[in-house]
Protein backbone atom coordinates (compact mmCIF):
# COMPACT_ATOMS: atom_id res chain seq x y z
CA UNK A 1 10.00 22.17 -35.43
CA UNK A 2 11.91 22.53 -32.08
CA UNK A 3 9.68 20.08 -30.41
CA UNK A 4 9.83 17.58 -32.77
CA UNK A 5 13.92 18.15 -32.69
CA UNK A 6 13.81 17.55 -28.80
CA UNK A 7 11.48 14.20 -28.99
CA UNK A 8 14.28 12.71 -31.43
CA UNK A 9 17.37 13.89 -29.23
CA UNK A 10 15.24 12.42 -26.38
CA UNK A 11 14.90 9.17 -28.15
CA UNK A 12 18.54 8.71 -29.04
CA UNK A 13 19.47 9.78 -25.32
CA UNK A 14 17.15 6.79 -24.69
CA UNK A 15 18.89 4.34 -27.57
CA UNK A 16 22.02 5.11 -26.13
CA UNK A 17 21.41 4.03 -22.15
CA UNK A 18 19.51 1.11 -23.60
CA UNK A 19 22.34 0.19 -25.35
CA UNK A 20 24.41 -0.25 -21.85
CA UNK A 21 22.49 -2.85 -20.67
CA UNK A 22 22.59 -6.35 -20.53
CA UNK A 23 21.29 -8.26 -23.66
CA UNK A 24 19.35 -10.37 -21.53
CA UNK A 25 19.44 -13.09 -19.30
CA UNK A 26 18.14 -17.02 -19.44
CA UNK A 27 14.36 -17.26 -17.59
CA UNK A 28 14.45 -19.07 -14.62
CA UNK A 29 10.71 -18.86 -13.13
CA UNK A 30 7.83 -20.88 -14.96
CA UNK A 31 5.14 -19.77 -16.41
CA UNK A 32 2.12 -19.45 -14.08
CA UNK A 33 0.01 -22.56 -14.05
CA UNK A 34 -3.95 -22.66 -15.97
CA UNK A 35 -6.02 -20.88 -13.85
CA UNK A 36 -10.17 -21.23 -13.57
CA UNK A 37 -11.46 -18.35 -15.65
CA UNK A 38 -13.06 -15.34 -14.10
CA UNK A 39 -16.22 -16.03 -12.41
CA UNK A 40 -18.01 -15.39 -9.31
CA UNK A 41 -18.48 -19.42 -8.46
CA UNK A 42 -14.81 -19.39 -9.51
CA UNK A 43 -12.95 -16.58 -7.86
CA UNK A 44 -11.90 -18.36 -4.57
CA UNK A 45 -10.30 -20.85 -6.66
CA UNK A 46 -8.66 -18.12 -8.82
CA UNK A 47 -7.44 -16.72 -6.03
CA UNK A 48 -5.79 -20.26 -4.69
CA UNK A 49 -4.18 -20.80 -7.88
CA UNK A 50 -2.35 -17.21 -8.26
CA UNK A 51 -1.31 -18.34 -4.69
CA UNK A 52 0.10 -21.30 -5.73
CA UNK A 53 2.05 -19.82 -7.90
CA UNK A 54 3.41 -16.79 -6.12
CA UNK A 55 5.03 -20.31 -3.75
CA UNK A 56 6.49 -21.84 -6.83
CA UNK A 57 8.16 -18.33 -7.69
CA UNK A 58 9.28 -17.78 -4.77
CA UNK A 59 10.58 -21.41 -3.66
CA UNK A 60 12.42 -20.82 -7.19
CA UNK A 61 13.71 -17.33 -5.94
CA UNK A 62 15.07 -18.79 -2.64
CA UNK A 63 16.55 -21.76 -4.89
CA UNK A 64 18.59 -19.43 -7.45
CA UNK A 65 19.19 -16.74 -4.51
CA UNK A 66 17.38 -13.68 -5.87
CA UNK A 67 17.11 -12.41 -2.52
CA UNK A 68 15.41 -9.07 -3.72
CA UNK A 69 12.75 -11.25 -5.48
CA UNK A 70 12.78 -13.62 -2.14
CA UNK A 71 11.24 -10.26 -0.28
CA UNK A 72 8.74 -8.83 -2.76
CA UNK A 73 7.14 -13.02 -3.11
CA UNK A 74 7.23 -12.93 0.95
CA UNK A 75 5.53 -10.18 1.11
CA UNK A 76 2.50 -11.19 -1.35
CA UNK A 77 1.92 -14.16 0.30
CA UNK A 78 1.20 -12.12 3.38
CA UNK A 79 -1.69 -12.65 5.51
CA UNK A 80 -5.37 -11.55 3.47
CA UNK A 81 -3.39 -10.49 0.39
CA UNK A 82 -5.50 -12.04 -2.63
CA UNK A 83 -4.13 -11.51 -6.36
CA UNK A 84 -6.20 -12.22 -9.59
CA UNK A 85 -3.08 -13.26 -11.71
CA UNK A 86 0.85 -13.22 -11.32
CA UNK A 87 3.85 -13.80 -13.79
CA UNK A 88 6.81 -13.75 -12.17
CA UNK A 89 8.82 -14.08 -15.83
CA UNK A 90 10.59 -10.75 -16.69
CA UNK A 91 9.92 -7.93 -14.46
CA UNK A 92 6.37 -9.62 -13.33
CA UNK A 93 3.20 -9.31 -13.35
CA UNK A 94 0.75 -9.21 -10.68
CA UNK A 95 -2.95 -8.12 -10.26
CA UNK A 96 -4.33 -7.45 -6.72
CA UNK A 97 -7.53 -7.46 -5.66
CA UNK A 98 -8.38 -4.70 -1.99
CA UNK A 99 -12.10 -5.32 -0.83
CA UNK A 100 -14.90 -7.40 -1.87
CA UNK A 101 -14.70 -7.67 -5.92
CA UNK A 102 -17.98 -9.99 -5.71
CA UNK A 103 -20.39 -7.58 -3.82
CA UNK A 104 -18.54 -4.13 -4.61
CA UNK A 105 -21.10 -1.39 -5.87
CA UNK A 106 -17.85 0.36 -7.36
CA UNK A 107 -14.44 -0.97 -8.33
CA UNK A 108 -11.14 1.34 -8.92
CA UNK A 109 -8.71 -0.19 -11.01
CA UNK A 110 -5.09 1.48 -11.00
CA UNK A 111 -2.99 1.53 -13.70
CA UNK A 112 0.80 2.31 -13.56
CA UNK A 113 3.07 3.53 -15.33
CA UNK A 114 6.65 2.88 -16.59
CA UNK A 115 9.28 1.10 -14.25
CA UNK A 116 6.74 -1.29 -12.29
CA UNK A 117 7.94 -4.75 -11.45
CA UNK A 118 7.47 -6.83 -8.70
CA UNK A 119 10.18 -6.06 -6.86
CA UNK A 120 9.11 -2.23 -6.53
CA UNK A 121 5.73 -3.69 -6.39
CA UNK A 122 4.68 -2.81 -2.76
CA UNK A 123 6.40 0.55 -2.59
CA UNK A 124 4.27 4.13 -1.99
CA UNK A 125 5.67 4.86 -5.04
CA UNK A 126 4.33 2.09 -7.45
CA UNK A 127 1.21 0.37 -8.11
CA UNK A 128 0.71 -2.22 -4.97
CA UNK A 129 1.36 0.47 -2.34
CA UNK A 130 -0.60 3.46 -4.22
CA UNK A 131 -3.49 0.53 -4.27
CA UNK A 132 -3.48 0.00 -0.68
CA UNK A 133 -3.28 3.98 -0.32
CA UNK A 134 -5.98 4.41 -2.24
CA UNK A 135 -8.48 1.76 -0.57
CA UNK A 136 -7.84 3.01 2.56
CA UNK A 137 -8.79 6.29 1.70
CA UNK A 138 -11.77 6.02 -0.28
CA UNK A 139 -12.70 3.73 2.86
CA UNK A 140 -12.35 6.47 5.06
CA UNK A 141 -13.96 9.14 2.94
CA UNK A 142 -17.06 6.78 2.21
CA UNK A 143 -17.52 4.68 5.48
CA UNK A 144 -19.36 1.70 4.76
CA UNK A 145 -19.22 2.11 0.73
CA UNK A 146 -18.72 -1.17 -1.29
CA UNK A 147 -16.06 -0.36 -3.21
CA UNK A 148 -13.04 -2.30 -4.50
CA UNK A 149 -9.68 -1.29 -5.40
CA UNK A 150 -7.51 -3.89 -8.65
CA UNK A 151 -3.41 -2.79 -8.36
CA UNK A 152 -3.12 -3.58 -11.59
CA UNK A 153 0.06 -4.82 -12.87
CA UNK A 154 -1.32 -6.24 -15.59
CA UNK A 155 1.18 -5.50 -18.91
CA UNK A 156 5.02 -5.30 -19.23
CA UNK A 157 5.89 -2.03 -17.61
CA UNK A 158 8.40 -0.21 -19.77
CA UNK A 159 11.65 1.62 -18.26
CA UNK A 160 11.42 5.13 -18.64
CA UNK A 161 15.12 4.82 -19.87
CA UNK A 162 14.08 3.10 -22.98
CA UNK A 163 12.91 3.92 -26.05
CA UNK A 164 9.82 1.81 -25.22
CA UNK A 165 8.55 4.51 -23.03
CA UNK A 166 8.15 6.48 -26.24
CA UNK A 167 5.95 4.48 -27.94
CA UNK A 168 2.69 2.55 -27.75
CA UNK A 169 3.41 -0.63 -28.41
CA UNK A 170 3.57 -1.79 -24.58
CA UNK A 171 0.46 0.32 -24.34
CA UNK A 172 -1.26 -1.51 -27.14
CA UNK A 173 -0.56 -5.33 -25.69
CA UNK A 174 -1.44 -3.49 -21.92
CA UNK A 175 -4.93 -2.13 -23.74
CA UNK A 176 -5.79 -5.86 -24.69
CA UNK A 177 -4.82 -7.34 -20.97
CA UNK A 178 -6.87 -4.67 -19.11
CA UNK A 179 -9.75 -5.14 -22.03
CA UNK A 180 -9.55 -8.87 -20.61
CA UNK A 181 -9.26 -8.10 -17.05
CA UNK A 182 -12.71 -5.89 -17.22
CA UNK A 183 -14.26 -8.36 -18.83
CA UNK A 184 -13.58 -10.84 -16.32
CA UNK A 185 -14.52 -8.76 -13.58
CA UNK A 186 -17.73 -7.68 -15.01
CA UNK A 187 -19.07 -11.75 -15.28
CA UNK A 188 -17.92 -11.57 -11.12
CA UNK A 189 -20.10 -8.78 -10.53
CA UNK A 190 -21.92 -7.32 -13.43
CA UNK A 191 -23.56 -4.76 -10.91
CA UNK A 192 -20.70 -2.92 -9.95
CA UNK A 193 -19.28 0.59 -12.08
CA UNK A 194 -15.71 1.32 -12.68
CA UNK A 195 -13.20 3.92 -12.49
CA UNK A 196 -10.01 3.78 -13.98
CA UNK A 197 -7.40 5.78 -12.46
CA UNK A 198 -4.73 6.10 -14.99
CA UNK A 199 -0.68 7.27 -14.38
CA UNK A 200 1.81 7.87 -16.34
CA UNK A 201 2.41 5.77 -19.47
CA UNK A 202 -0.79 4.06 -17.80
CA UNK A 203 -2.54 6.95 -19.47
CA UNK A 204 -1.49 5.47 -22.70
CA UNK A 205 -2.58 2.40 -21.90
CA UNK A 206 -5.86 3.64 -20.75
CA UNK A 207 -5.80 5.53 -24.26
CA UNK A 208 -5.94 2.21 -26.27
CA UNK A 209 -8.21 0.45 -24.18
CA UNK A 210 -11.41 3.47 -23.60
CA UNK A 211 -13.00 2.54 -26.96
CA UNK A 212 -12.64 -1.15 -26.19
CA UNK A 213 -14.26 -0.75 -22.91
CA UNK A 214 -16.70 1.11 -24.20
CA UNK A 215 -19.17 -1.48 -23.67
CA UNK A 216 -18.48 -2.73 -20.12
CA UNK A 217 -19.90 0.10 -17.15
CA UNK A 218 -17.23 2.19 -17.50
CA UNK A 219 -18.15 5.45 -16.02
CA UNK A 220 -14.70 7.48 -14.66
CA UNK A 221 -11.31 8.00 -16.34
CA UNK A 222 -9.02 9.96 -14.99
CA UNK A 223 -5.29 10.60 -16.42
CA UNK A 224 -2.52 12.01 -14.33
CA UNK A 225 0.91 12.79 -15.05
CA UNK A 226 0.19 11.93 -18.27
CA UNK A 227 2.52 12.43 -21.35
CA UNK A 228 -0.18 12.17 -23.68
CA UNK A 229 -2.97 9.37 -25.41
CA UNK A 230 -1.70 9.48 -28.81
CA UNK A 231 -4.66 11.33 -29.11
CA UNK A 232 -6.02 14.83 -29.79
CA UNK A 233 -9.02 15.32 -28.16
CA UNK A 234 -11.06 13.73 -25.44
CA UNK A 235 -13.75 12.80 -28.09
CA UNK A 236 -11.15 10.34 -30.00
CA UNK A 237 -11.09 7.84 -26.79
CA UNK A 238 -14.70 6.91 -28.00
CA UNK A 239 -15.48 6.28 -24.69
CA UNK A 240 -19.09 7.39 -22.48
CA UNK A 241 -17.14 7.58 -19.63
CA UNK A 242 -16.24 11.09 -18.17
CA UNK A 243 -12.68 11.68 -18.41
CA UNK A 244 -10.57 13.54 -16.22
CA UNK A 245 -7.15 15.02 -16.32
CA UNK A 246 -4.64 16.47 -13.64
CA UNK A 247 -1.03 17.50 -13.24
CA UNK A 248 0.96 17.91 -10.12
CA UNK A 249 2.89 21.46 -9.99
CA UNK A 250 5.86 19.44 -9.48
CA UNK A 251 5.85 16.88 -11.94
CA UNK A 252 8.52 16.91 -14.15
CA UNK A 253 6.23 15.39 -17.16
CA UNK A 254 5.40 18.95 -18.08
CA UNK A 255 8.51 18.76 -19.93
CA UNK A 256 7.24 16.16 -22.16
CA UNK A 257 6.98 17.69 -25.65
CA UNK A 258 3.68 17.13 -26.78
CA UNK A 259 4.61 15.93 -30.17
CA UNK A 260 3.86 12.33 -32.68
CA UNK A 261 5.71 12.01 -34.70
CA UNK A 262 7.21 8.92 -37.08
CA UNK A 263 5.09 6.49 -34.19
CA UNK A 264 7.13 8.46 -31.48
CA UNK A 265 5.49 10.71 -28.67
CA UNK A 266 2.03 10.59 -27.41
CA UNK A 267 0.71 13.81 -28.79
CA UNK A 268 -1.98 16.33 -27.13
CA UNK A 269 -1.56 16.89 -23.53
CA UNK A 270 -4.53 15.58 -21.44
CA UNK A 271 -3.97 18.37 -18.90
CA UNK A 272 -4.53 21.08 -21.24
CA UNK A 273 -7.67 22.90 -22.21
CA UNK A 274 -7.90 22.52 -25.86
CA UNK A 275 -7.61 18.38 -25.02
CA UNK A 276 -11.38 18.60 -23.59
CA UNK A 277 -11.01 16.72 -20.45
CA UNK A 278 -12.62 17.60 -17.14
CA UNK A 279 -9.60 18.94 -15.36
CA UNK A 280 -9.22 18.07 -11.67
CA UNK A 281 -6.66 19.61 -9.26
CA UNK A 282 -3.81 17.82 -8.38
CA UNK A 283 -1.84 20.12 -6.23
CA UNK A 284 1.79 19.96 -5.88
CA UNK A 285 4.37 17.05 -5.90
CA UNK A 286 6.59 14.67 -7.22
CA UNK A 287 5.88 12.47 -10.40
CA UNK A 288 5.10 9.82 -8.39
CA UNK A 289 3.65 11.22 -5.38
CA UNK A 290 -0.52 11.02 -6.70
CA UNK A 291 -1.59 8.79 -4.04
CA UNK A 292 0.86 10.00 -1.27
CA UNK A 293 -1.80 10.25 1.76
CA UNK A 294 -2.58 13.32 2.75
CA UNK A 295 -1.71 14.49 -1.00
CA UNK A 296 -4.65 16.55 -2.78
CA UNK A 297 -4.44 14.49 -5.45
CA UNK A 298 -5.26 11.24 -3.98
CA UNK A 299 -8.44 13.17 -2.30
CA UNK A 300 -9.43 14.29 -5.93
CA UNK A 301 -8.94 10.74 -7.13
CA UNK A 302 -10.74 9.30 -4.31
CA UNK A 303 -13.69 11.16 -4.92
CA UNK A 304 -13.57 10.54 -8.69
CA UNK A 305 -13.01 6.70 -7.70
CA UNK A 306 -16.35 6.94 -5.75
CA UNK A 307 -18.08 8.72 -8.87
CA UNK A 308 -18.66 11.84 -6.43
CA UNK A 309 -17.75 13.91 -8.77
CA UNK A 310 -19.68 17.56 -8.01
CA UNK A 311 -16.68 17.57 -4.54
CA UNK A 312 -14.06 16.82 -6.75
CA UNK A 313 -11.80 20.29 -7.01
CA UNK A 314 -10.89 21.95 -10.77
CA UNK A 315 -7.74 22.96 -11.81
């Protein structure tokens, strides 16, 4: 069992780094404030209170002089930038909301993988700036579409040097938060269809939350780079939804083995035949280059963000 033998010298490879760092550090930011609960009469105000408390974190940044936390809050409290929740405790949480969530016929939600955190938040290479990449381009591929983009940092992001990013237990609590997050969105606009556009250990997370979603108008999935679902087939994510898969040429993922075993590993690839999955093409690049502009993959996910999918291109 070779690939079985390289998940558990992966693992300990893992143990070991984890074991170099810190074992922790006291909390210094509060807990965000009760906010209104999703609604459409109540999202303004929603949106007022995150904002409240992105100040509070970030007058406590400038206080303690966490100068790399002092830029990412700056930059959220930027001019039209509206968030649906933050948590600036641990590496942070924050959910952003790109376009009209109230009168949106569709809404993309991203969801990122391991080693998001506010302070990478904005980045091309994380979940903010692939958001804003992605909303500008489905803007300019559908002009005049209603359609809303969620950056959603939603769940503790694991490192990828930790032996978290081997199992599903992050992707288990993340399943419950985006379960919540839908079903907040849905009483705001119960018109509007959704796509969720899945990365990474996202992928997992998007794994443990299909069947839960089932209910709510989910109608696109799509996993890229993924290292698996824990599942084995596309039929086991009990959702209606069509689910799509790609891989980048140059991701280094492929070198994932696609093992479970003892709760570690994420099983079947999604980017393989015998998984079931519509498979779109996702050209070539980086692990986290999927909504570079200009990139093939963020046209593919674009279109499958728009539900247009007869021009999306097959692997």
């Amino acid at each position: 069992m070779p690939s079985v033998r390289r998940t558990v010298a992966a693992v300990s490879v893992l143990a070991a780094a984890g074991s170099t760092a810190a074992a922790g550090h006291a909390e210094v930011y509060a807990p965000p404030a009760p906010a209104p609960a999703l609604s459409a009469p109540a999202l303004d105000a929603r949106y007022q209170a995150t904002a409240r408390d992105i100040t509070r974190a970030l007058a406590t940044a400038e206080r303690v002089g966490d100068e790399g936390r002092t830029r990412a809050l700056s930059a959220l409290l930027g001019p039209g930038r509206r968030f649906l929740s933050f948590d600036p405790r641990g590496g942070g949480r924050a959910v952003e909301v790109l376009g009209d969530l109230k009168h949106a016929d569709r809404i993309a939600v991203v969801v990122p993988g391991a080693d998001n955190s506010l302070a990478n938040y904005d980045s091309p290479k994380f979940v903010g700036g692939g958001g804003r990449a992605l909303y500008r381009h489905v803007h300019a591929t559908a002009l005049g579409a209603r359609v809303a983009v969620i950056a959603w940092l939603g769940y503790d992001s694991p490192s990828t040097l930790s032996t978290d990013a081997l199992t599903s237990g992050r992707a288990e609590n993340g399943a419950r938060s985006l379960e919540r997050l839908l079903t907040g969105v849905h009483r705001v606009n119960g018109r509007a269809r959704f796509a969720l556009l899945c990365h990474s250990y996202g992928s997992v997370v998007c794994g443990k939350a299909a069947r839960r979603l089932a209910p709510l108008p989910v109608d696109e999935i799509a996993l890229f780079g993924s290292p698996g679902t824990t599942l084995r087939h596309v039929s086991d994510l009990g959702t209606p939804a069509r689910v799509w898969a790609g891989r980048a040429k140059g991701d280094w993922v492929r070198y994932v083995p696609h093992v479970r075993f003892a709760g570690l590993g994420f099983g079947a690839d999604p980017a393989s035949p015998g998984f079931g999955a519509l498979r779109f093409d996702a050209g070539t690049g980086p692990h986290s280059g999927y909504l570079r502009p200009g990139s093939l993959a963020l046209r593919n996910l674009t279109l499958i963000a728009l539900g247009r999918d007869t021009e999306v291109t097959h692997a």
